[in-house]
C-alpha atoms as a PDB file:
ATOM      1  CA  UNK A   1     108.466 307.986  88.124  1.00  0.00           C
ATOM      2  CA  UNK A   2     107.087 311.221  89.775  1.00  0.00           C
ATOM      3  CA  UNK A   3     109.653 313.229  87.759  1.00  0.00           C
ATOM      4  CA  UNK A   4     108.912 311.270  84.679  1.00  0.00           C
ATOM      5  CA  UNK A   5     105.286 312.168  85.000  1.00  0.00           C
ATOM      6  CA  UNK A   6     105.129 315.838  85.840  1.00  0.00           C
ATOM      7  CA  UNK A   7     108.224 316.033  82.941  1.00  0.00           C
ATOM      8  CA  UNK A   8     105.539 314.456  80.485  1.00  0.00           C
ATOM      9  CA  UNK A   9     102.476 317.540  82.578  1.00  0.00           C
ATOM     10  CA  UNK A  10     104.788 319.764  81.309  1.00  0.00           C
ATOM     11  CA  UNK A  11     105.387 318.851  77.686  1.00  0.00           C
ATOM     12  CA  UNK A  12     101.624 318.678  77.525  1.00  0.00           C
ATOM     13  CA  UNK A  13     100.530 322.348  78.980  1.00  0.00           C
ATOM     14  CA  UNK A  14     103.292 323.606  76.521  1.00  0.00           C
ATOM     15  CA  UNK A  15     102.472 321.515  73.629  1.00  0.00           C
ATOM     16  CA  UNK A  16      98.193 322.883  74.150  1.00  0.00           C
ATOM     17  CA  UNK A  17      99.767 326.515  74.650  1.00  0.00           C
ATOM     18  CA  UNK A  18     100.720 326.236  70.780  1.00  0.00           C
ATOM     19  CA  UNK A  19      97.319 326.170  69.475  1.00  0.00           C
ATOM     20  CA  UNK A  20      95.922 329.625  68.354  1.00  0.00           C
ATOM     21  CA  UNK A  21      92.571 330.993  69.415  1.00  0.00           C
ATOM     22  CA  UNK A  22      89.447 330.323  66.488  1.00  0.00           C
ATOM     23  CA  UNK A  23      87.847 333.743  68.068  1.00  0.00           C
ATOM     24  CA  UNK A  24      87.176 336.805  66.157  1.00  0.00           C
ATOM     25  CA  UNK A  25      87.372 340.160  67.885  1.00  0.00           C
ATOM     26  CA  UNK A  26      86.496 343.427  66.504  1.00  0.00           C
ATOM     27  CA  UNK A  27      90.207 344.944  67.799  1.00  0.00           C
ATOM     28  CA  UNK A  28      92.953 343.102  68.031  1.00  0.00           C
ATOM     29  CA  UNK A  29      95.143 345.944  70.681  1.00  0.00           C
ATOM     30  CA  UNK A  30      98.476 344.054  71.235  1.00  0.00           C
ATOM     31  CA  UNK A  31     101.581 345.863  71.792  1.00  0.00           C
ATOM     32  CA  UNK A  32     103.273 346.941  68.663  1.00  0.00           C
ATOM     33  CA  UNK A  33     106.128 344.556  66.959  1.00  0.00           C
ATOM     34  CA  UNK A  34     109.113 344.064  69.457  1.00  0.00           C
ATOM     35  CA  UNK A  35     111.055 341.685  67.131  1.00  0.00           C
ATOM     36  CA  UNK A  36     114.264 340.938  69.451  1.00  0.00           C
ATOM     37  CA  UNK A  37     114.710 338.281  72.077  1.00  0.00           C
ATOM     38  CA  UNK A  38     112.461 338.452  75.245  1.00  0.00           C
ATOM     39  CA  UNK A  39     110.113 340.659  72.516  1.00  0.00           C
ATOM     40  CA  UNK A  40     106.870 340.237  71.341  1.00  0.00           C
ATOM     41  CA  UNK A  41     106.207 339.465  67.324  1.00  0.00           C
ATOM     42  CA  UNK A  42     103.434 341.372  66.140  1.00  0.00           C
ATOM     43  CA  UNK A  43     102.760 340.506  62.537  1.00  0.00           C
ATOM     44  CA  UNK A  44      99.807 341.201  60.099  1.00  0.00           C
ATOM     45  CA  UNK A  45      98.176 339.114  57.514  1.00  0.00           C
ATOM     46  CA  UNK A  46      95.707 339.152  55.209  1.00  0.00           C
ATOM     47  CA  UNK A  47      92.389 337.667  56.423  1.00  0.00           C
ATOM     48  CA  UNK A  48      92.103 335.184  53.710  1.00  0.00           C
ATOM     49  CA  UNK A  49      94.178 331.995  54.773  1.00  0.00           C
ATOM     50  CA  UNK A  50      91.765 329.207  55.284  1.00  0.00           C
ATOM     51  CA  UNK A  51      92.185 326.845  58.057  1.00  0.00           C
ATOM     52  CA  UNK A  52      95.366 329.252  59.138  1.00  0.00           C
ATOM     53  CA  UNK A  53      95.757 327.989  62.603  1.00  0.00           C
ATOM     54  CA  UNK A  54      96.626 324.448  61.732  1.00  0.00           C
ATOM     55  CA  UNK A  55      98.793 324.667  58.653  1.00  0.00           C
ATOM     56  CA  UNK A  56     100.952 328.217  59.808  1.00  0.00           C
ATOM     57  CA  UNK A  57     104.314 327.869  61.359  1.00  0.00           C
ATOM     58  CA  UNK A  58     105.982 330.773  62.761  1.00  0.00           C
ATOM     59  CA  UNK A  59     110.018 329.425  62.585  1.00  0.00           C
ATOM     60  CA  UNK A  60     109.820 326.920  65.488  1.00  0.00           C
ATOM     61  CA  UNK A  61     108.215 329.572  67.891  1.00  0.00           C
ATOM     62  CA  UNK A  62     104.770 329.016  69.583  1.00  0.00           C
ATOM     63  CA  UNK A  63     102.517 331.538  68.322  1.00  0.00           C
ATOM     64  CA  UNK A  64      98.516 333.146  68.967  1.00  0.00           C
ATOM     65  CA  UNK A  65      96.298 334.366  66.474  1.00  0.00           C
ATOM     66  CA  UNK A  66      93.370 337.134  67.065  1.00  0.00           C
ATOM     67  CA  UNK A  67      91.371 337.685  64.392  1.00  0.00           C
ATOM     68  CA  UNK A  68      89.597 341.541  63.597  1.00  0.00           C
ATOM     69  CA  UNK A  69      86.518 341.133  61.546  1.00  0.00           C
ATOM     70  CA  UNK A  70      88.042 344.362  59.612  1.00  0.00           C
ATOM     71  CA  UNK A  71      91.837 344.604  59.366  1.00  0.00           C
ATOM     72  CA  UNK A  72      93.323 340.810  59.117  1.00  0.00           C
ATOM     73  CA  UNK A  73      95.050 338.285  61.476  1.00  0.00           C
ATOM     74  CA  UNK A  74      97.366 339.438  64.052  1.00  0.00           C
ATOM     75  CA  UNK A  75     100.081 336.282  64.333  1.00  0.00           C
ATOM     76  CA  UNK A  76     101.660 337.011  68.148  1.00  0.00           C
ATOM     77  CA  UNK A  77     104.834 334.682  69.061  1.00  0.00           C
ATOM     78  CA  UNK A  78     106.942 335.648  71.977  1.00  0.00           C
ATOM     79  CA  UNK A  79     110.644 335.587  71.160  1.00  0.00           C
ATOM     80  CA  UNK A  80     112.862 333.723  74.038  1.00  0.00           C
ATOM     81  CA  UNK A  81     115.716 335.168  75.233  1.00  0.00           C
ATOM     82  CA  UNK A  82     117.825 332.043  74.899  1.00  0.00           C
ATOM     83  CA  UNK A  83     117.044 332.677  70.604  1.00  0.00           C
ATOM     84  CA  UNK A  84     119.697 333.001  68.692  1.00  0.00           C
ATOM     85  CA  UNK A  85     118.392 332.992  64.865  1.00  0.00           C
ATOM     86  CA  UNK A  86     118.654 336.435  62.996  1.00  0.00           C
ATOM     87  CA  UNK A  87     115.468 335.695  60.744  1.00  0.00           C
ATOM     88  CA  UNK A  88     111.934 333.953  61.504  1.00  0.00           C
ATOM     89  CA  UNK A  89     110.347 332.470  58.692  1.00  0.00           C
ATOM     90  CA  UNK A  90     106.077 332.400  58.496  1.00  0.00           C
ATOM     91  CA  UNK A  91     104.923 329.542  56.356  1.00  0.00           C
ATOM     92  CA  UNK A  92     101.433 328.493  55.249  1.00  0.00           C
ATOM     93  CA  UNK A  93     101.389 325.329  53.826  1.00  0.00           C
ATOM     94  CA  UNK A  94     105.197 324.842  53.755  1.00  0.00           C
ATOM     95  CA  UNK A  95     105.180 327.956  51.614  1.00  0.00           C
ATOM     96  CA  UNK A  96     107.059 330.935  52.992  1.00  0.00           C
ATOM     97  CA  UNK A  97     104.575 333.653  52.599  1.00  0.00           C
ATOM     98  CA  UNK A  98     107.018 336.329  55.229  1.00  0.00           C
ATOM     99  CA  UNK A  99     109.943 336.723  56.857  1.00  0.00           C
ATOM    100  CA  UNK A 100     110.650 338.466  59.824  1.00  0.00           C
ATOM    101  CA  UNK A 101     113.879 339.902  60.980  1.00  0.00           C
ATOM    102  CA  UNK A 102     115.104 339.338  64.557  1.00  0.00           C
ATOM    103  CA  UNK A 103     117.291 342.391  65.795  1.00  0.00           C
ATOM    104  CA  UNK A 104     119.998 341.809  68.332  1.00  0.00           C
ATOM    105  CA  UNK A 105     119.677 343.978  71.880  1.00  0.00           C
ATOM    106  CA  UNK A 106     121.830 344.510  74.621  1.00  0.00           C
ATOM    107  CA  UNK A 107     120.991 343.594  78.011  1.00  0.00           C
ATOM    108  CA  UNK A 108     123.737 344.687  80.881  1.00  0.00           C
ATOM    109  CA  UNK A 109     125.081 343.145  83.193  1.00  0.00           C
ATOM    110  CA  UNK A 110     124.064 343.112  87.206  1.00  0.00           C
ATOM    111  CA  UNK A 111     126.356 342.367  90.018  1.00  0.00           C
ATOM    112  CA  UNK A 112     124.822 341.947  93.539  1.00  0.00           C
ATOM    113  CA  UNK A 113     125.779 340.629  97.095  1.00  0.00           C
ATOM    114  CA  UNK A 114     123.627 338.569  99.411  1.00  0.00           C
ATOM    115  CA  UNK A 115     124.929 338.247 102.635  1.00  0.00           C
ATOM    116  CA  UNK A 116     122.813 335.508 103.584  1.00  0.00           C
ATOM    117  CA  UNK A 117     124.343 332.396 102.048  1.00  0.00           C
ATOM    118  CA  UNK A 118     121.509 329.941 102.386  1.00  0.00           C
ATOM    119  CA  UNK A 119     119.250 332.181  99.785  1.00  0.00           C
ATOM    120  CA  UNK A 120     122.871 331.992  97.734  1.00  0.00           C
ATOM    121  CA  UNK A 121     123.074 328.498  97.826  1.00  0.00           C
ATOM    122  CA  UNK A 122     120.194 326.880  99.769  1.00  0.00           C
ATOM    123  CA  UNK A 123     121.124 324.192 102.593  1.00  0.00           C
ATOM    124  CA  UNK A 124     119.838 320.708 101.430  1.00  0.00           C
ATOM    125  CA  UNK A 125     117.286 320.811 103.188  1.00  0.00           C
ATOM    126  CA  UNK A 126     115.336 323.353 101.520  1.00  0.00           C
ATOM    127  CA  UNK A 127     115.616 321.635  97.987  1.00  0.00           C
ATOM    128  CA  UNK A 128     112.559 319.284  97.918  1.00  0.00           C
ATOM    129  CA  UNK A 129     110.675 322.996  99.266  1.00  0.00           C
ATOM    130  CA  UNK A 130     112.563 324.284  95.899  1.00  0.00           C
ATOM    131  CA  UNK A 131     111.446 322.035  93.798  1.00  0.00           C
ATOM    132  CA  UNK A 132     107.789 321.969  94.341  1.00  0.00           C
ATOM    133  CA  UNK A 133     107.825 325.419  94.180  1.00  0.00           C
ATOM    134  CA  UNK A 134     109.606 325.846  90.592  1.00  0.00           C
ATOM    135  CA  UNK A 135     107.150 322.749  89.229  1.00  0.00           C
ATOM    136  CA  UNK A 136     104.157 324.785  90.357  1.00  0.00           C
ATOM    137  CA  UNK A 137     105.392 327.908  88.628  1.00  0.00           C
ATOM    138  CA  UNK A 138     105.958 326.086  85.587  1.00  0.00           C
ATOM    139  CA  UNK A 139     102.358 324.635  85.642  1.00  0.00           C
ATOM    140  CA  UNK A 140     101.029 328.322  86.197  1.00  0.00           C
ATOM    141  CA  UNK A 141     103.121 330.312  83.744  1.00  0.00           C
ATOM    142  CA  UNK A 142     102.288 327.684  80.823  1.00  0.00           C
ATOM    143  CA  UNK A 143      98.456 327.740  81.847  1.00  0.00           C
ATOM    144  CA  UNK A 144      96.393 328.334  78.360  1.00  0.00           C
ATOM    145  CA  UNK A 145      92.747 329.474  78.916  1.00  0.00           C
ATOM    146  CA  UNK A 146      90.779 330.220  75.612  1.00  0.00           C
ATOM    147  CA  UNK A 147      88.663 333.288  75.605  1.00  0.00           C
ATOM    148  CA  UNK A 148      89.373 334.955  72.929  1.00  0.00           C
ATOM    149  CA  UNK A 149      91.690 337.922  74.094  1.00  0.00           C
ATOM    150  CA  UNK A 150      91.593 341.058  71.878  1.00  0.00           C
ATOM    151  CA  UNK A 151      93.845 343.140  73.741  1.00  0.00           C
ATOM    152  CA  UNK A 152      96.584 343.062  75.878  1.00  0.00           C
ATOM    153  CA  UNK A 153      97.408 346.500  77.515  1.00  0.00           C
ATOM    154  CA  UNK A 154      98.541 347.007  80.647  1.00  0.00           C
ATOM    155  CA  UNK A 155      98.838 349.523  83.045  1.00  0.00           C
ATOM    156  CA  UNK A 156     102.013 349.695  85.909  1.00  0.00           C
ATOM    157  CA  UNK A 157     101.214 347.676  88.738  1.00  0.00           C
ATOM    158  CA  UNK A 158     102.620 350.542  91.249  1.00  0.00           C
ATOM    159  CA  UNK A 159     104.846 353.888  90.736  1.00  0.00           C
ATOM    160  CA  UNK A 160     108.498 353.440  92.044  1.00  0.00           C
ATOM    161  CA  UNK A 161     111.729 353.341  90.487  1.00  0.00           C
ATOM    162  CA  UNK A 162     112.986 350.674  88.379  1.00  0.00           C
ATOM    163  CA  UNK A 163     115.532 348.897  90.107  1.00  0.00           C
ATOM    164  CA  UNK A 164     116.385 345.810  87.299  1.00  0.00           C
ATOM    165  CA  UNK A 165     115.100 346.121  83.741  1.00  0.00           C
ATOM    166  CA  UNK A 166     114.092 342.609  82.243  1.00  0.00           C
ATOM    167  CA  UNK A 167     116.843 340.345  80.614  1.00  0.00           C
ATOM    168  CA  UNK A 168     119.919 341.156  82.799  1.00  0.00           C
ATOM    169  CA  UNK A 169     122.459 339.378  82.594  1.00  0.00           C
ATOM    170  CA  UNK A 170     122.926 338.638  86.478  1.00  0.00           C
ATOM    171  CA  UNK A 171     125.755 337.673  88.935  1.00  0.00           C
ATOM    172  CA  UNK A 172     125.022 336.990  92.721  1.00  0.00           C
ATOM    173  CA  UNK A 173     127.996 337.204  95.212  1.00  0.00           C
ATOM    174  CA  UNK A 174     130.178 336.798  91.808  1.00  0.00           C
ATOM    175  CA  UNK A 175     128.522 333.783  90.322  1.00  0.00           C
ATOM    176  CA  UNK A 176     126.762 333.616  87.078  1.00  0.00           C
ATOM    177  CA  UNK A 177     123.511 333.035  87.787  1.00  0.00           C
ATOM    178  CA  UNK A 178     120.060 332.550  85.402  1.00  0.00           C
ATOM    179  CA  UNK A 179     118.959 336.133  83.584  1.00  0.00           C
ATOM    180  CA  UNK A 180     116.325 338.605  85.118  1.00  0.00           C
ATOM    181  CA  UNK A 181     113.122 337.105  83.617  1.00  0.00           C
ATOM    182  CA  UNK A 182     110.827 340.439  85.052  1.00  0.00           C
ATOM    183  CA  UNK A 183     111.254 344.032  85.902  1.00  0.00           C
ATOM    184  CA  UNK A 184     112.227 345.181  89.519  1.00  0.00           C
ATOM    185  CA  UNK A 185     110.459 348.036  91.265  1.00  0.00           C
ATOM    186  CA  UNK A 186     111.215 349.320  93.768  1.00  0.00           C
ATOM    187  CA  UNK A 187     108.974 351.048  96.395  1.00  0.00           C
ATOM    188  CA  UNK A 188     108.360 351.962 100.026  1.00  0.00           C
ATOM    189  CA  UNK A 189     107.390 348.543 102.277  1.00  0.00           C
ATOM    190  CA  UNK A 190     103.534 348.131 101.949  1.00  0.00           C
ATOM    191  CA  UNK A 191     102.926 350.573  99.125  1.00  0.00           C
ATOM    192  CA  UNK A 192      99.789 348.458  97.439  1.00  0.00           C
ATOM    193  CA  UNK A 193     100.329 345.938  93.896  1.00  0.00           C
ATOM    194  CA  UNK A 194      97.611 346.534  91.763  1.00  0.00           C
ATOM    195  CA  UNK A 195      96.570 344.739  88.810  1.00  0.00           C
ATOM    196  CA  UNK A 196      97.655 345.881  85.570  1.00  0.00           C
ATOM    197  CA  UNK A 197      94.577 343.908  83.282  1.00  0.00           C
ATOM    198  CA  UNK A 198      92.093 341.982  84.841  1.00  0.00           C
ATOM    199  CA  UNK A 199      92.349 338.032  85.336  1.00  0.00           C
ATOM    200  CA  UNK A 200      92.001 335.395  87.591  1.00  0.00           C
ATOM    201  CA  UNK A 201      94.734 334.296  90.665  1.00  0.00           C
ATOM    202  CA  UNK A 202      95.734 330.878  89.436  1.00  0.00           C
ATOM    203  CA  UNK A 203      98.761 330.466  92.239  1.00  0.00           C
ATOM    204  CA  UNK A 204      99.309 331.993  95.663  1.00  0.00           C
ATOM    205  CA  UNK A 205     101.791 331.151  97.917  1.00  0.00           C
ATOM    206  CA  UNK A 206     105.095 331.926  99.768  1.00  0.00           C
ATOM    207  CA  UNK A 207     108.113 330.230  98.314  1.00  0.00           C
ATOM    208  CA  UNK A 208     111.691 330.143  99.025  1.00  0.00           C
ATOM    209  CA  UNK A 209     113.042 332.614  96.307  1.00  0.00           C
ATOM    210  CA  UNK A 210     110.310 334.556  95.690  1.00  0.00           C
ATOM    211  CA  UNK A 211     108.286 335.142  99.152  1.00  0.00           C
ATOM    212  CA  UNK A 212     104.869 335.893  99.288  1.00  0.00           C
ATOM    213  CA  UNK A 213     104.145 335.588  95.151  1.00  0.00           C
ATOM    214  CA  UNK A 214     100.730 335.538  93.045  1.00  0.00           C
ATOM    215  CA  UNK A 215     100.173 334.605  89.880  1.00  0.00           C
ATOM    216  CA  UNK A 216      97.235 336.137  87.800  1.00  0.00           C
ATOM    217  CA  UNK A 217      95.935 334.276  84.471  1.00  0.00           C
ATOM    218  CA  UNK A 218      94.554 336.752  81.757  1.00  0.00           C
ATOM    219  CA  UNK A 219      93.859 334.580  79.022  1.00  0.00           C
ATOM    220  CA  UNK A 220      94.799 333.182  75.960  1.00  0.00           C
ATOM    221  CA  UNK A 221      98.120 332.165  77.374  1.00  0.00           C
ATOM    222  CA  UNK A 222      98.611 335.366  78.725  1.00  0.00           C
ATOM    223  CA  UNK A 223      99.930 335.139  82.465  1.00  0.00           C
ATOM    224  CA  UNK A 224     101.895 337.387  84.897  1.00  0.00           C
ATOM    225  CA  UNK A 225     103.102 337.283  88.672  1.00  0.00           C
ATOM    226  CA  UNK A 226     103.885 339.877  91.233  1.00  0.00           C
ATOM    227  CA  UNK A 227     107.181 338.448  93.935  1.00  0.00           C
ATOM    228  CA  UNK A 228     108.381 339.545  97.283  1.00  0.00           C
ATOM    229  CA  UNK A 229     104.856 340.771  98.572  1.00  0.00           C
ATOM    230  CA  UNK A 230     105.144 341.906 102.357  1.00  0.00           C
ATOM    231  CA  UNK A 231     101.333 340.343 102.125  1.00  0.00           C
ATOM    232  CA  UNK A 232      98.685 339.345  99.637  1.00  0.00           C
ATOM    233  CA  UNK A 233      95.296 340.941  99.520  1.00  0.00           C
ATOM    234  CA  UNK A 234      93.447 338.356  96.745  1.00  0.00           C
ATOM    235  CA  UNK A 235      92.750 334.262  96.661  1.00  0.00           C
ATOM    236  CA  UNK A 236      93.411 330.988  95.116  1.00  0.00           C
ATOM    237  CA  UNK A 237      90.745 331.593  92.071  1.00  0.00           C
ATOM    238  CA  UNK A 238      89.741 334.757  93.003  1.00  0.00           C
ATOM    239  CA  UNK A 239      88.852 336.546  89.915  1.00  0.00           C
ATOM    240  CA  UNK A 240      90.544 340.571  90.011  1.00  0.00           C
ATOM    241  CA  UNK A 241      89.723 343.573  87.935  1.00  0.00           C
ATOM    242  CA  UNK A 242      92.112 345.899  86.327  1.00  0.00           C
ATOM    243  CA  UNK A 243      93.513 348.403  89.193  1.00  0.00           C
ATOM    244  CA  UNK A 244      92.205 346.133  92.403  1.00  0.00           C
ATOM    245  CA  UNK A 245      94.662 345.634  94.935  1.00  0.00           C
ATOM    246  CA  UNK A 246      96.880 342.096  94.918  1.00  0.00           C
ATOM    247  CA  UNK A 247      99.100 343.022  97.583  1.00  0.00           C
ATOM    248  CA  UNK A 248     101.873 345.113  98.881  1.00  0.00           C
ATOM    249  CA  UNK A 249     105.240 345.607  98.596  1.00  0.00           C
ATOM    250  CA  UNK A 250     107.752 343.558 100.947  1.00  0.00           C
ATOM    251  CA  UNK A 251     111.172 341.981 100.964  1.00  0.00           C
ATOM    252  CA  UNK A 252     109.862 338.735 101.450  1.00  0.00           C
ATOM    253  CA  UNK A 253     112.285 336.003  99.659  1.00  0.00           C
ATOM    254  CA  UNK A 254     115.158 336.323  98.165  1.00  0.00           C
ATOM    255  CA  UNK A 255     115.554 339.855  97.574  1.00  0.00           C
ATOM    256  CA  UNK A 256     118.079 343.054  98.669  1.00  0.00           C
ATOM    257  CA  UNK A 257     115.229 345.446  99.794  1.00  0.00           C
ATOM    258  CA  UNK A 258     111.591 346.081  99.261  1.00  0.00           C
ATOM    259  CA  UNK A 259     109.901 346.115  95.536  1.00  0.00           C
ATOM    260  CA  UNK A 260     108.254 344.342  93.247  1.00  0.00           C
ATOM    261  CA  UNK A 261     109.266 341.675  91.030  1.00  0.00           C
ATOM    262  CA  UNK A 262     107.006 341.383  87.810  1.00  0.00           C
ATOM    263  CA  UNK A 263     106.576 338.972  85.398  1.00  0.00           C
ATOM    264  CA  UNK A 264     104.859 338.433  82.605  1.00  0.00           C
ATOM    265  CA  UNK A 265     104.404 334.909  80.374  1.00  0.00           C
ATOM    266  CA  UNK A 266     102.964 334.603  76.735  1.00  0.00           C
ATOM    267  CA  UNK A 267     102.719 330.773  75.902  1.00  0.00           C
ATOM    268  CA  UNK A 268     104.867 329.646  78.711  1.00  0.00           C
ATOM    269  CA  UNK A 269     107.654 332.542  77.476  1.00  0.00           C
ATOM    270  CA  UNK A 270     108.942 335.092  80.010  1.00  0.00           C
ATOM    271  CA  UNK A 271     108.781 338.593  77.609  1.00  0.00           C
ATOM    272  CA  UNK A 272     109.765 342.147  79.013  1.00  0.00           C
ATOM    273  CA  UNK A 273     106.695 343.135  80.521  1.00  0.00           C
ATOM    274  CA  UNK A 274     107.405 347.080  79.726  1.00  0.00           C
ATOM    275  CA  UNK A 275     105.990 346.375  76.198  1.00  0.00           C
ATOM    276  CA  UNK A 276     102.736 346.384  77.356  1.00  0.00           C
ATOM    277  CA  UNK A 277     102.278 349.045  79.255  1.00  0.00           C
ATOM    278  CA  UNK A 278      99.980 351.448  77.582  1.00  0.00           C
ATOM    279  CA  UNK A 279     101.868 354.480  76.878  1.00  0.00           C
END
């Protein structure tokens, strides 16, 4: 029954996540169209579709609109990395009024060793601890909070080296495993997180896989979380500007050596997180 019920939580955050914002913004400043899987749709229309939220489907994907009082409707959809169609079809109405094509990209493969075997495959006793962590990320990365978001650029969170690019296709101690869902960075231990647009910290905690973790909401169904602190410098609905310290750089979790591991969720949808960072 307790499954059944968070199962039906679930449904419901991601169901509310698919209704566009009513706002109107003088910008709209979204990255630029990334049309491939784990990508970003942006897509212009004319501003002169009447009740456009309600009757618009974007293929089966959930989608955001912004609205400039000058240059037309933005329609945002983040692109899964699971997708497999080649073409997304906009339709107002049940008329097609565009058609977007999806291209195909390459993401390479990662092979990595863990030498400790219970982050490999965790004892049973550890699984209930697993599972309340993964439901509480799902909650967070799905959260939906209207205000009307006109931009979302970001800066880098820290200066390292990137370590794993987004959307590997990963293997631990030889196994298949799920794909890289954010970008690794790797830094000295303790070199300070900062955040890359401001928002508020929805979830902070220290879980099994990803140590000390927080999770930031920006708005709009815009969310993003920083793994594998060494410690965290904000709180549980603390709200954090652009550039203020979250924490620092660790090894806490499940990881091979210090960094950061960054996320970032549109609607519920892991995306690369590279394509917003202002250039």
């Amino acid at each position: 029954m307790k499954n059944n019920s968070f199962l039906f939580l679930v449904f419901l955050i991601s169901s509310c996540a698919n209704f566009p914002t009513n706002e109107v913004s003088k910008n709209c400043l979204f990255p630029v169209n990334n049309n491939y899987p784990g990508g970003l749709i942006n897509h212009t229309l004319e501003n002169s579709y009447q009740d456009l939220e309600n009757k618009l489907r974007v293929g089966n994907l959930k989608f955001f609109v912004c609205r400039s009082d000058d240059s037309g409707l933005n329609i945002l959809a983040p692109i899964p990395l699971s997708y497999k169609e080649n073409l997304i079809k906009l339709t107002f109405q049940d008329q097609l009024i565009s058609s977007i094509d999806i291209e195909d990209k390459f993401y390479r493969e990662s092979r990595i060793e863990i030498q400790n075997r219970d982050l490999v495959s965790p004892p049973s006793s550890m699984q209930d601890r697993i599972r309340e962590e993964y439901q509480q990320g799902v909650i967070a990365k799905n959260t939906y909070t209207q205000v009307g978001l006109s931009q979302a650029t970001m800066s880098l969170p820290l200066i390292g080296i990137t370590s794993s690019e987004f959307g590997v296709r990963r293997f631990i101690n030889g196994q298949p495993r799920n794909r890289h869902i954010g970008l690794d960075i790797a830094a000295d231990e303790g070199t300070p997180v900062n955040a890359p647009m401001q928002g508020k910290v929805i979830l902070s905690g220290n879980f099994f896989y990803k140590g000390n973790v927080v999770y930031i909401d920006h708005g709009d169904g815009l969310v993003s979380s920083y793994s594998h602190l060494s410690k965290k410098a904000v709180n549980l609905n603390q709200k954090v500007s652009k550039g203020e310290v979250l924490g620092y750089v660790g090894s806490t979790g499940r990881v091979t050596g210090p960094h950061l591991h960054w996320e970032v969720f549109f609607l519920g949808i892991p995306i690369n997180p590279e394509i917003f960072i202002s250039k």
